[in-house]
N, C-alpha and C. Protein backbone atom coordinates (compact mmCIF):
# COMPACT_ATOMS: atom_id res chain seq x y z
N UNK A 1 0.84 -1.19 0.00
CA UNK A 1 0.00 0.00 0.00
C UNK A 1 0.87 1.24 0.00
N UNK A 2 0.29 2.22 -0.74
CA UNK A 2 0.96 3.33 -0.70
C UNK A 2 0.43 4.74 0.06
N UNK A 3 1.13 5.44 0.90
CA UNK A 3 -0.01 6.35 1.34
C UNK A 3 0.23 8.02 1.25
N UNK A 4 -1.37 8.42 1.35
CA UNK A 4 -1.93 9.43 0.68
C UNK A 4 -1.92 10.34 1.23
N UNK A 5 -2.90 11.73 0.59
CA UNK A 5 -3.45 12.53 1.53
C UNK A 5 -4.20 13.07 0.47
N UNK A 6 -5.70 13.44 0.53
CA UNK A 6 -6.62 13.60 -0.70
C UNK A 6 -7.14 14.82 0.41
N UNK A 7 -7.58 16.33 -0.24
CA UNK A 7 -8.04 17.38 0.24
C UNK A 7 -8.79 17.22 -0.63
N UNK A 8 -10.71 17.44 -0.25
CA UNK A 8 -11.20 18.09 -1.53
C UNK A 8 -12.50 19.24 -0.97
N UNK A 9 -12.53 19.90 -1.74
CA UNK A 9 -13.67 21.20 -1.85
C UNK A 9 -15.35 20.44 -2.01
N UNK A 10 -16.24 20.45 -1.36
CA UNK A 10 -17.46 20.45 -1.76
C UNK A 10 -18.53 21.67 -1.83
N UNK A 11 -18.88 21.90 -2.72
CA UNK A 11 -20.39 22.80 -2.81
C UNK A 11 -20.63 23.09 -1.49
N UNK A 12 -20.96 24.58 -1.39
CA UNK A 12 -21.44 25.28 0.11
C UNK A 12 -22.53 24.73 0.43
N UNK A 13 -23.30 25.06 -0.28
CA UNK A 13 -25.10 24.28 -0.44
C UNK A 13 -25.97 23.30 -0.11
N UNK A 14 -24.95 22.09 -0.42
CA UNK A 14 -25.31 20.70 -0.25
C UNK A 14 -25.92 20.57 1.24
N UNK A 15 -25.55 20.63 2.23
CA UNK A 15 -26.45 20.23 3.44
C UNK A 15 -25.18 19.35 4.66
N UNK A 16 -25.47 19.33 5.59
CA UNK A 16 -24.65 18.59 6.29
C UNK A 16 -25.20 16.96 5.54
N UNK A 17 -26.30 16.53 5.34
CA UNK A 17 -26.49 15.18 5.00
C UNK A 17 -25.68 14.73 3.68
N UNK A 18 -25.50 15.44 2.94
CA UNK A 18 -24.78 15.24 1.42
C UNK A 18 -23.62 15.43 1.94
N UNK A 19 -22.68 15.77 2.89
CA UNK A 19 -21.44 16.01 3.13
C UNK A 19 -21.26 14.79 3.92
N UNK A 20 -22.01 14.40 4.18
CA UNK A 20 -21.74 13.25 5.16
C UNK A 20 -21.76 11.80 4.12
N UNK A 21 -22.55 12.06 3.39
CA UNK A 21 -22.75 10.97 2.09
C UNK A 21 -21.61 11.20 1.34
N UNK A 22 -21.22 12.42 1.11
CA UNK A 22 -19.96 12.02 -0.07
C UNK A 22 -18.54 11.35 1.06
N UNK A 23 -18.55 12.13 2.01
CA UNK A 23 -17.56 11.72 2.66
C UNK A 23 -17.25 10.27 3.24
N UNK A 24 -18.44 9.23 3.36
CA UNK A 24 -18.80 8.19 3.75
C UNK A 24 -18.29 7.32 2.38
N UNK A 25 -18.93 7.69 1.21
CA UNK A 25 -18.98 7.09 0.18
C UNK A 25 -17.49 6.73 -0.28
N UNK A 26 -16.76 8.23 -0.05
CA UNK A 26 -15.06 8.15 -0.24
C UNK A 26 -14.47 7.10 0.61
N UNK A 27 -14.89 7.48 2.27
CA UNK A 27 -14.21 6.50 2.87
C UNK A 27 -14.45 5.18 2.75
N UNK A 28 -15.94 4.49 2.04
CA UNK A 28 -15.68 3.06 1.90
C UNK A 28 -15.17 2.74 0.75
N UNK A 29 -14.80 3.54 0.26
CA UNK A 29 -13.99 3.06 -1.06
C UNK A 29 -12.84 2.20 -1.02
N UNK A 30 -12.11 3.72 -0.01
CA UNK A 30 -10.50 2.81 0.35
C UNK A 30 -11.07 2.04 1.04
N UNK A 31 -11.96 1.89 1.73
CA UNK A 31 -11.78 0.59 3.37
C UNK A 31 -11.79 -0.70 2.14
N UNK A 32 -13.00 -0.51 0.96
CA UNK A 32 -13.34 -1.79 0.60
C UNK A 32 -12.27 -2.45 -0.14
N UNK A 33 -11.41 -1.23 -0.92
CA UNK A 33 -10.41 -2.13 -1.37
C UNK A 33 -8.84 -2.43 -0.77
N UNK A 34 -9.62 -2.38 0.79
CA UNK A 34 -7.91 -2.92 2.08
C UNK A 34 -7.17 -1.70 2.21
N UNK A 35 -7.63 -0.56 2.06
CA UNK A 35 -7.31 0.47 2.59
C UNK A 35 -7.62 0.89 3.76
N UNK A 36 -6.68 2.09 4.74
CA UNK A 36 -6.97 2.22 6.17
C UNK A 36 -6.86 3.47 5.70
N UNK A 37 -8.10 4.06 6.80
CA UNK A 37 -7.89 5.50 6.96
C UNK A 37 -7.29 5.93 8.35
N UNK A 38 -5.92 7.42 8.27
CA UNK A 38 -5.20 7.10 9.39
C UNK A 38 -6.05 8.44 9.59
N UNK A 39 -6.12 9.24 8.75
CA UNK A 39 -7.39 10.43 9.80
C UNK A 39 -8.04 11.30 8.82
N UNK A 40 -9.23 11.39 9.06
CA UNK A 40 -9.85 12.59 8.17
C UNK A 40 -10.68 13.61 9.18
N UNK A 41 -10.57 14.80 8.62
CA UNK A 41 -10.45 16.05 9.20
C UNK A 41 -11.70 16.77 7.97
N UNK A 42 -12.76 17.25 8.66
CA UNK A 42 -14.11 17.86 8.06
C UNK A 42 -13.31 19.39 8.16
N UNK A 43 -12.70 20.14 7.97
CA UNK A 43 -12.22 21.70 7.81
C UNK A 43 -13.15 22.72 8.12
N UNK A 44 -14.30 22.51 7.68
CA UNK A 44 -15.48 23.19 7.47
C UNK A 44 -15.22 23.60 6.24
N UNK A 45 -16.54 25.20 6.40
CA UNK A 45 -16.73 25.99 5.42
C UNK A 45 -15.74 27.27 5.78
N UNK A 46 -14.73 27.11 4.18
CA UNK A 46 -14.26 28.41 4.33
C UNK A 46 -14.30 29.02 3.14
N UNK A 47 -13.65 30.43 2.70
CA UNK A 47 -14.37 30.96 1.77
C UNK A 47 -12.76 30.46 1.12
N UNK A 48 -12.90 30.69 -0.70
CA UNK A 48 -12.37 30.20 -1.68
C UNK A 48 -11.17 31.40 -2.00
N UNK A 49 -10.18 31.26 -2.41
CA UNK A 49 -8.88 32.12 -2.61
C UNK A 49 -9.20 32.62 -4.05
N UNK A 50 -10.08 32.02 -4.53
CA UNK A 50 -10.39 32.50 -6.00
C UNK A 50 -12.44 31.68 -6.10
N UNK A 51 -12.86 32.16 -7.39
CA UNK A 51 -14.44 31.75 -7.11
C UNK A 51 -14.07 30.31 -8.46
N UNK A 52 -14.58 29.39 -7.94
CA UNK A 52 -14.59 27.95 -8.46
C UNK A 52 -15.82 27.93 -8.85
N UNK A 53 -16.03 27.98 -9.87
CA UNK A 53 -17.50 26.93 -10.44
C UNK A 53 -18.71 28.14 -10.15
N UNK A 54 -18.36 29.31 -10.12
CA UNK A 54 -19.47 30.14 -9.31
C UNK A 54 -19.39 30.32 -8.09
N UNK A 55 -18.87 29.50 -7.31
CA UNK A 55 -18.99 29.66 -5.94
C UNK A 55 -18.14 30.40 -5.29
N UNK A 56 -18.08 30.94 -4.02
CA UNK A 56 -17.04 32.16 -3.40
C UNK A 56 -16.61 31.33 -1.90
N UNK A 57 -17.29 30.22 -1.39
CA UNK A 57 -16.97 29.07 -0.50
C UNK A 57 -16.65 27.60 -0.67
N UNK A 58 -16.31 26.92 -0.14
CA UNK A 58 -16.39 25.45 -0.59
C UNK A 58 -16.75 25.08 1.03
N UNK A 59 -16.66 23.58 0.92
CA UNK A 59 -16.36 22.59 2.26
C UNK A 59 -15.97 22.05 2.32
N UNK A 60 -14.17 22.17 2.94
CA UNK A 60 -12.88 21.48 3.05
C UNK A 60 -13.49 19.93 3.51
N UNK A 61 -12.64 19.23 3.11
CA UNK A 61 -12.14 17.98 3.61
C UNK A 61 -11.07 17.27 3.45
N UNK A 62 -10.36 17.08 4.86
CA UNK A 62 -9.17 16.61 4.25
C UNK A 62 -9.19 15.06 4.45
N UNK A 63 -8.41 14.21 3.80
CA UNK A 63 -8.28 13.01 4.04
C UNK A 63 -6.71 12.18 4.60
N UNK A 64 -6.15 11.57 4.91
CA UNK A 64 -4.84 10.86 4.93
C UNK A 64 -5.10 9.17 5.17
N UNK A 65 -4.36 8.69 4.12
CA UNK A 65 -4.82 7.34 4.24
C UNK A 65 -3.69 6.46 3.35
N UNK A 66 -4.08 5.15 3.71
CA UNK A 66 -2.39 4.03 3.28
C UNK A 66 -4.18 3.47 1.60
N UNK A 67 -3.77 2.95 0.82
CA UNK A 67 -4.67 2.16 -0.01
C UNK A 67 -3.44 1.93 -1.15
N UNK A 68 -4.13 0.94 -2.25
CA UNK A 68 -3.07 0.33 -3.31
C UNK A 68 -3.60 1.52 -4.26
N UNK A 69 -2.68 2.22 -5.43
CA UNK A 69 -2.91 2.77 -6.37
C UNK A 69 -4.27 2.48 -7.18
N UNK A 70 -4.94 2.02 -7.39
CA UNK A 70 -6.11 1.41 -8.14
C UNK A 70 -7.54 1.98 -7.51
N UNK A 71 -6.87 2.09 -6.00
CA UNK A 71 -8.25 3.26 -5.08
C UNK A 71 -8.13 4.63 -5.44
N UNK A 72 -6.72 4.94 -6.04
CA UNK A 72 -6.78 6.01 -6.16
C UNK A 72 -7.44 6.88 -7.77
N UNK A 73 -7.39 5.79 -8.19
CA UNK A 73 -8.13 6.02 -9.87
C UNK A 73 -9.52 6.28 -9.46
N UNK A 74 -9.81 4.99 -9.08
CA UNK A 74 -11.80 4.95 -8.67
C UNK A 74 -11.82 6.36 -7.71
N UNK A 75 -11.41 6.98 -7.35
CA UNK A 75 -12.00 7.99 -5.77
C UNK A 75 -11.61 9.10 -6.89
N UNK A 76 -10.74 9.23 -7.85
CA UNK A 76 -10.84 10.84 -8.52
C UNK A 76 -11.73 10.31 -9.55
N UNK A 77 -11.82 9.23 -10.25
CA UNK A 77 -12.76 9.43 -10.98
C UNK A 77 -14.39 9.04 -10.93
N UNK A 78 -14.91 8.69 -9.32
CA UNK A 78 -15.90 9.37 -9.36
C UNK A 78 -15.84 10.91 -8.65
N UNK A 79 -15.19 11.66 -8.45
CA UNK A 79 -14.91 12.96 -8.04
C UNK A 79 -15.05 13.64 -8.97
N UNK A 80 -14.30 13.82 -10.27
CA UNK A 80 -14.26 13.75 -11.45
C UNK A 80 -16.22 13.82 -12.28
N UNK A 81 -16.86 12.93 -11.71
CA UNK A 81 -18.25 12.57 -12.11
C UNK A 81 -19.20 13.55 -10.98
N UNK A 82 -19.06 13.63 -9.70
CA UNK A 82 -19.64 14.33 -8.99
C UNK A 82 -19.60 15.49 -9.44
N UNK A 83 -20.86 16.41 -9.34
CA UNK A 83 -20.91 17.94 -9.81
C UNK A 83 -20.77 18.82 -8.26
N UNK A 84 -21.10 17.86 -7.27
CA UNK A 84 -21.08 18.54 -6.00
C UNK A 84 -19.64 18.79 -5.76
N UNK A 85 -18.41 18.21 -5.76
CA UNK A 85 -17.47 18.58 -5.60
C UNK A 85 -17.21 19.47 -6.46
N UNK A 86 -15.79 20.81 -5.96
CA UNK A 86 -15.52 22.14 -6.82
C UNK A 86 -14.20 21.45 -6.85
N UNK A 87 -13.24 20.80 -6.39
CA UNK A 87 -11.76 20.69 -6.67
C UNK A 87 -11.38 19.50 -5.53
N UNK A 88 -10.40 18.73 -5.77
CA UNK A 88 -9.63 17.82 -5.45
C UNK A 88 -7.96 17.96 -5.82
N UNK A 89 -7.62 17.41 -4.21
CA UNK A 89 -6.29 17.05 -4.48
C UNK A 89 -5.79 15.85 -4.10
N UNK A 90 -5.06 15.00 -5.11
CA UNK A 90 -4.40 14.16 -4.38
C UNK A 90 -2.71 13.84 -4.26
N UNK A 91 -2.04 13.60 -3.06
CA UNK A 91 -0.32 13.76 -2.88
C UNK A 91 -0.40 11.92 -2.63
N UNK A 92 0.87 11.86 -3.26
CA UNK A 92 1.16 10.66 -2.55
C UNK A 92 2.08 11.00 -1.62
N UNK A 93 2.70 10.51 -0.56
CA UNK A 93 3.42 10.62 0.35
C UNK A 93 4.28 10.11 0.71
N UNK A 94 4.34 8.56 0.35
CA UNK A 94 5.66 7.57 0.51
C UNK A 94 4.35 6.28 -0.80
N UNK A 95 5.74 5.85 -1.13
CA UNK A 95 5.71 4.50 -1.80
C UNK A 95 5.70 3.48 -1.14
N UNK A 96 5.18 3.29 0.38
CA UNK A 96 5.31 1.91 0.68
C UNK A 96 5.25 2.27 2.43
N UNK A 97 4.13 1.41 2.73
CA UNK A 97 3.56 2.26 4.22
C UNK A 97 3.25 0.71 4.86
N UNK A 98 3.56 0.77 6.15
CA UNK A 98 3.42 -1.08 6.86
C UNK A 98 2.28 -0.42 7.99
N UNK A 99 1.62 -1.83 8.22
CA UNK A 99 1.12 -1.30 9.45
C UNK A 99 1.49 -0.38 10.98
N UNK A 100 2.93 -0.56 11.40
CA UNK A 100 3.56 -0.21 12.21
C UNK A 100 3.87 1.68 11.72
N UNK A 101 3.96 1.86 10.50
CA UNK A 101 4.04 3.40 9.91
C UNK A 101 2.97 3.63 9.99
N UNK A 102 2.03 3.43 9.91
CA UNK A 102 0.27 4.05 9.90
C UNK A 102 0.02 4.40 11.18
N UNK A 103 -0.11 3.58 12.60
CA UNK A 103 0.18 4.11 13.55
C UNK A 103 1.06 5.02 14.11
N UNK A 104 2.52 5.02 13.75
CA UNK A 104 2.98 6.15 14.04
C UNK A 104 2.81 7.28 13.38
N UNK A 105 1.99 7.00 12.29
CA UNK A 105 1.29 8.45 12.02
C UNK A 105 0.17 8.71 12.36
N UNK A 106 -0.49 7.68 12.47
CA UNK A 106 -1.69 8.35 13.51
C UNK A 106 -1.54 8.86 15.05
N UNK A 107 -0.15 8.50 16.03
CA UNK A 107 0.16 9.73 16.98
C UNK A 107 0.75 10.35 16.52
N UNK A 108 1.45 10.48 15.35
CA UNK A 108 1.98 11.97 15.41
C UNK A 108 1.15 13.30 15.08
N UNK A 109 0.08 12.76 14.22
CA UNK A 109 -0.97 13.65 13.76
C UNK A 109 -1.98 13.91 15.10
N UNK A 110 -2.27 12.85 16.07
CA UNK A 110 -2.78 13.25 17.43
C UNK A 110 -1.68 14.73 18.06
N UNK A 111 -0.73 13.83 18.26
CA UNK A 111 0.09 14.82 18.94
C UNK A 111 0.01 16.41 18.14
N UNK A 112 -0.23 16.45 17.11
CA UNK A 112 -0.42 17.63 15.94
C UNK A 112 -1.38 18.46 16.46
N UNK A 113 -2.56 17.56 16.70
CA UNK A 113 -3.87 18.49 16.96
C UNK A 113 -4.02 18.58 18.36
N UNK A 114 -3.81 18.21 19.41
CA UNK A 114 -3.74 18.32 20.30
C UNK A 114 -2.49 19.66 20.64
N UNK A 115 -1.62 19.96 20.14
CA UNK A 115 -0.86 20.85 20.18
C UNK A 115 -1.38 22.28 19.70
N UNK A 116 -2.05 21.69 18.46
CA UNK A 116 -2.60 23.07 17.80
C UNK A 116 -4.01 23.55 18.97
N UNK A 117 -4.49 22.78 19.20
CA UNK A 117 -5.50 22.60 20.20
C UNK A 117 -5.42 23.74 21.57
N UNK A 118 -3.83 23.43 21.71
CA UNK A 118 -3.13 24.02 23.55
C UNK A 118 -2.86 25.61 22.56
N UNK A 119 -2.50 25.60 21.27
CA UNK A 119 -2.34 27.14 20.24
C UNK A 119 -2.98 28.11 21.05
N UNK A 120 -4.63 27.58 19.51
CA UNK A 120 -5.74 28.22 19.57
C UNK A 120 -6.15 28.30 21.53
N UNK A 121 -5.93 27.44 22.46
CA UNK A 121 -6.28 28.08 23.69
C UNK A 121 -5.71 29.63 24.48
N UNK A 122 -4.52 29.29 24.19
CA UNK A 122 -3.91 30.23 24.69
C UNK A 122 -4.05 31.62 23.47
N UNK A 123 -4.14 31.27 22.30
CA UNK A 123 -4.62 32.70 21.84
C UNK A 123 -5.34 33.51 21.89
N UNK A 124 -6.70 32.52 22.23
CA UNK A 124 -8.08 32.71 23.04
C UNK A 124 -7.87 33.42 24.16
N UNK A 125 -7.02 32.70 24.91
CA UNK A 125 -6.74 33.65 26.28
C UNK A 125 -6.17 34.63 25.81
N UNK A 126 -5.19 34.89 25.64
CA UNK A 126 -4.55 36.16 25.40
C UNK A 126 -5.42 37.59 25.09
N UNK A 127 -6.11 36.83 23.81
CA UNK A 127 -7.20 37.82 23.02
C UNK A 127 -8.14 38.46 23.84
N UNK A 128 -8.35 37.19 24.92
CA UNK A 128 -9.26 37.83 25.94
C UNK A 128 -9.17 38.82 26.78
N UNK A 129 -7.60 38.81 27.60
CA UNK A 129 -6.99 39.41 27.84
C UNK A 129 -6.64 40.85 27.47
N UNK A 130 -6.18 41.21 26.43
CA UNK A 130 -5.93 42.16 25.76
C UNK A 130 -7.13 42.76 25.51
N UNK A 131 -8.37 42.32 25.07
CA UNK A 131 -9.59 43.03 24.88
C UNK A 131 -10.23 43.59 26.55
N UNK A 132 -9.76 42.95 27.69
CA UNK A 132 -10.19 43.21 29.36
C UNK A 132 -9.16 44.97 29.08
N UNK A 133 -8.11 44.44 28.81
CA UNK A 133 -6.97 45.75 29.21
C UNK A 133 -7.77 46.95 28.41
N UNK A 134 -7.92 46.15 27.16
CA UNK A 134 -8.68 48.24 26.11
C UNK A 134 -9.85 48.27 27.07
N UNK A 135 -10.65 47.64 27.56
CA UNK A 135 -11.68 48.12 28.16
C UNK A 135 -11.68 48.70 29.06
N UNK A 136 -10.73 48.47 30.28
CA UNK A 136 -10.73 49.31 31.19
C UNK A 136 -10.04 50.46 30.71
N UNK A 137 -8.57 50.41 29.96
CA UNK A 137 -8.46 51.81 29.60
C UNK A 137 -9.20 52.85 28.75
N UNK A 138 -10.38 52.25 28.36
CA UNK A 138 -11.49 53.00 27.78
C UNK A 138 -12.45 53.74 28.78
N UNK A 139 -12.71 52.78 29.85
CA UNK A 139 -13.77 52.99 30.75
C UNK A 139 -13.16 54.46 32.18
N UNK A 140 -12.49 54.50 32.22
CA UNK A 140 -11.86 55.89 32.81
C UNK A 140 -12.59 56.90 32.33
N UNK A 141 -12.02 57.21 31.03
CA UNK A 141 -12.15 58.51 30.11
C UNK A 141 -12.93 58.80 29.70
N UNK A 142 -14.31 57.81 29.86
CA UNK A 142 -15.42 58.07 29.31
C UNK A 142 -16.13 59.25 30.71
């Protein structure tokens, strides 16, 4: 098996139920043909760096996963056929992935988000912080 990492864009529109269907549909693809998924990540909705297809948003999804080359034909080309998707990417990442590498990428990618996790807290705080300080030095002078 060789492993991946597939990002793709879906239509703003579609609904949480259609996002959940395409995303389901992708993931039994690889499972069915002995592929593992080591993590997929829903991004949300963010807005587009340029307008795709008409649209000025998409709905990220990212994927990372070990499967044989042959999953990777079938998953772009029904992507390829879907009108709901706006863009796809796919990387390969290494030529040759064992079970024992899949797990250590699935903690290192824990350890990833959990880090980014302790980030966004403390920026939160901070932000909070800093917005307490303008307020009181606002609240004097008034």
């Amino acid at each position: 098996m060789r492993h991946y990492e597939t990002t793709y864009i879906l239509r703003p529109n579609l609904g949480e139920e259609q996002f959940t269907e395409i995303i389901e549909r992708t993931s039994n693809i690889i499972t069915n043909d002995g592929g593992v998924i080591i993590s997929l990540s829903r991004w949300g909705m963010k807005r587009l760096a340029y307008e795709i297809k008409k649209e000025v948003q998409g709905y990220y999804v990212y994927l990372n996963y070990a499967a044989p080359g042959k999953t990777i034909e079938e998953i772009e080309r029904i992507f390829r056929i879907d009108d709901r998707l706006l863009r796809f990417l796919t990387i390969k990442l290494s030529d040759a992935i064992d079970d024992q590498a899949i797990e250590q990428e699935r903690k290192r990618l824990e350890e990833e988000n959990e880090k980014a996790e302790e980030e966004n807290k403390e920026a939160a705080e901070e932000e909070a912080e800093s917005s307490d300080d303008t307020e009181e030095q606002e609240s004097p002078g008034q």
